[in-house]
Protein backbone atom coordinates (compact mmCIF):
# COMPACT_ATOMS: atom_id res chain seq x y z
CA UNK A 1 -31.70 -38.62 -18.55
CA UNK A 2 -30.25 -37.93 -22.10
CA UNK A 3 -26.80 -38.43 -23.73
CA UNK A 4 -24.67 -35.74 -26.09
CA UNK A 5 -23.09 -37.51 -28.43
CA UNK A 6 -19.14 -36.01 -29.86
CA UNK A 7 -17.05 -36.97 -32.17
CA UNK A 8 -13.56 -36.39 -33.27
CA UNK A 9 -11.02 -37.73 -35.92
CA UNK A 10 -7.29 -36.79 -35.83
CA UNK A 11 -3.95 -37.75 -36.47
CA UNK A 12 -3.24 -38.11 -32.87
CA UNK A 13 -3.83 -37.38 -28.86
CA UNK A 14 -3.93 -33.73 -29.12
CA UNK A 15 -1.22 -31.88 -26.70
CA UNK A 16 -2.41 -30.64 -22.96
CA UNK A 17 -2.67 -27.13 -23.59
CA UNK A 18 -4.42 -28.08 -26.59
CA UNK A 19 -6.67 -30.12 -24.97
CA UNK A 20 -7.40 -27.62 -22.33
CA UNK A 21 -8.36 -25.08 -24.52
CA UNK A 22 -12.01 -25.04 -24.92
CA UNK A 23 -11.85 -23.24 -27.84
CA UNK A 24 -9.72 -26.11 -29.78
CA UNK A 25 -11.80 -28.76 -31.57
CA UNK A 26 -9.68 -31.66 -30.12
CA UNK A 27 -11.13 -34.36 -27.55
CA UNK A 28 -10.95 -32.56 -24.14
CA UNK A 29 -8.22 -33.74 -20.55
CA UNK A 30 -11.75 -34.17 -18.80
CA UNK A 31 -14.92 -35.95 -19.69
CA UNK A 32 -17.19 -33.10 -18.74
CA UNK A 33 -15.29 -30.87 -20.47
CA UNK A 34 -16.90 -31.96 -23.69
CA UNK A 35 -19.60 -30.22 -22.87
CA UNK A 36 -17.55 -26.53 -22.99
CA UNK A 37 -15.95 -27.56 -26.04
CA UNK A 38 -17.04 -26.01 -29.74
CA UNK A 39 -20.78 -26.69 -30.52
CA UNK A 40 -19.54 -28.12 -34.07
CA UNK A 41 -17.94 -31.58 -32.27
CA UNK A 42 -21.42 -32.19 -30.84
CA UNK A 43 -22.95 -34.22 -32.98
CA UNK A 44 -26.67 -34.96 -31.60
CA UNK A 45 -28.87 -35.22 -28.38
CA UNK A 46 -30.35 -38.72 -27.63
CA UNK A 47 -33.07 -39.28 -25.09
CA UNK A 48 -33.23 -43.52 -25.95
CA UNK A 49 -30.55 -45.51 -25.15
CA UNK A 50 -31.82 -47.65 -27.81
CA UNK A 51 -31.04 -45.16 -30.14
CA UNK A 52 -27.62 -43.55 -28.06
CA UNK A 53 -26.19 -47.20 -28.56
CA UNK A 54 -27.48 -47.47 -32.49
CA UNK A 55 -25.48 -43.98 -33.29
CA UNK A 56 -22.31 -45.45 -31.18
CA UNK A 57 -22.83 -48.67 -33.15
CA UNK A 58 -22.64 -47.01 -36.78
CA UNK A 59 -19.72 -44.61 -35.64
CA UNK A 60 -17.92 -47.51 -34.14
CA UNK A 61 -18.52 -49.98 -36.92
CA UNK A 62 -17.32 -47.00 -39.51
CA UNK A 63 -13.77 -46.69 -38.11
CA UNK A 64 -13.49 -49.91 -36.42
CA UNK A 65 -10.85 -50.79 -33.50
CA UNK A 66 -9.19 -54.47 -33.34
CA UNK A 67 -11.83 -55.56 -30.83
CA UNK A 68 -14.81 -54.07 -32.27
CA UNK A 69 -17.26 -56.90 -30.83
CA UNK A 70 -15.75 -56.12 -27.40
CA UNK A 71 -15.59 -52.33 -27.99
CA UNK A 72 -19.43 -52.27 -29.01
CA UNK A 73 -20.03 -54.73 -25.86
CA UNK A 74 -18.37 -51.98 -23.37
CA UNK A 75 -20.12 -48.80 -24.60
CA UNK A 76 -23.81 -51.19 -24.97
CA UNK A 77 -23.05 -51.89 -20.84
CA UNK A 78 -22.32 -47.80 -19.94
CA UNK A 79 -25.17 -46.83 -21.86
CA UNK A 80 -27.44 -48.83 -20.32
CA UNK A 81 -26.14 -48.23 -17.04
CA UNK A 82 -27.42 -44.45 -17.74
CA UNK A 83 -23.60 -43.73 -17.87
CA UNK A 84 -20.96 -42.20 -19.66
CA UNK A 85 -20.24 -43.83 -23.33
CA UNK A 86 -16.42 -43.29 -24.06
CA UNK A 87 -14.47 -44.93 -27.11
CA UNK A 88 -11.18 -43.51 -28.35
CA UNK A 89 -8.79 -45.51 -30.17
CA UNK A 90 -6.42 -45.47 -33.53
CA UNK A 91 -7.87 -46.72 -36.58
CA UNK A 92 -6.15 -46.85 -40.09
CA UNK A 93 -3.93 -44.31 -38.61
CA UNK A 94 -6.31 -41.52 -37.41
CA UNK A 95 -7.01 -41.01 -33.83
CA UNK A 96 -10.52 -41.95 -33.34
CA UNK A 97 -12.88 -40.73 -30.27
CA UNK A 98 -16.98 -41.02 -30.11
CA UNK A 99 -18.56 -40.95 -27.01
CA UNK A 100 -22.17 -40.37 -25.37
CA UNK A 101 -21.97 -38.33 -22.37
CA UNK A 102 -24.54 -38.80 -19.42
CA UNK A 103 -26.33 -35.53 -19.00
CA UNK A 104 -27.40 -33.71 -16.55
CA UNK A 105 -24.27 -34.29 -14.96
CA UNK A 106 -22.73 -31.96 -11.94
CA UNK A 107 -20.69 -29.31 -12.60
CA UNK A 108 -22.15 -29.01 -16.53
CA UNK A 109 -24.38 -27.12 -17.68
CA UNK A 110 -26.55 -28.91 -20.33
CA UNK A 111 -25.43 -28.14 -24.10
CA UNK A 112 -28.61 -28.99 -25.57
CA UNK A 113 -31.44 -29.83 -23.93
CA UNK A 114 -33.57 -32.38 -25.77
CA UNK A 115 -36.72 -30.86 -26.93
């Protein structure tokens, strides 16, 4: 088990055909589609959740939401759960996402597999 962790900071929820296009550096309609998207929104491979939770925790904490404490409380719970990590929100008026995605996963074929 492992986690790839993306991030992405725009002006807003990109359009659908946007979003579909797995060539567009915008947040993806589907979870695993992260995975297909550009290499540069991937932003590291974590094998400790200690460690998946400590990046989410200093991306979070950066760009905070209104309900940081609770944010940080959700993603601490998926990660440890071995599951998928997902945060996107607005912050100081730029669309925020950062998420730790659960790999191997079906369907996906691993990005980067840790070394």
């Amino acid at each position: 088990m492992h986690w790839h962790a993306y991030a992405y900071t725009g002006g807003q929820w990109p359009k659908d055909s946007e979003a579909r296009n797995l060539q567009a550096a915008v947040p993806p309609n589907t979870i695993g589609h992260w995975f297909r998207k550009p290499q540069s929104m991937r932003v590291g491979t974590f094998t400790d959740p200690g460690q998946t939770y400590a990046w989410l925790e200093t991306e979070v904490r950066a760009t905070p939401p209104r309900d940081v404490e609770g944010k940080l409380a959700y993603l601490r719970g998926c990660v440890y759960r071995d599951a998928d990590a997902y945060a996107g929100y607005y912050a100081h008026g730029q669309l925020v996402v950062r998420c730790a995605l659960a790999c191997p996963r079906d369907g996906e074929r691993c990005p980067d597999p840790p070394q």
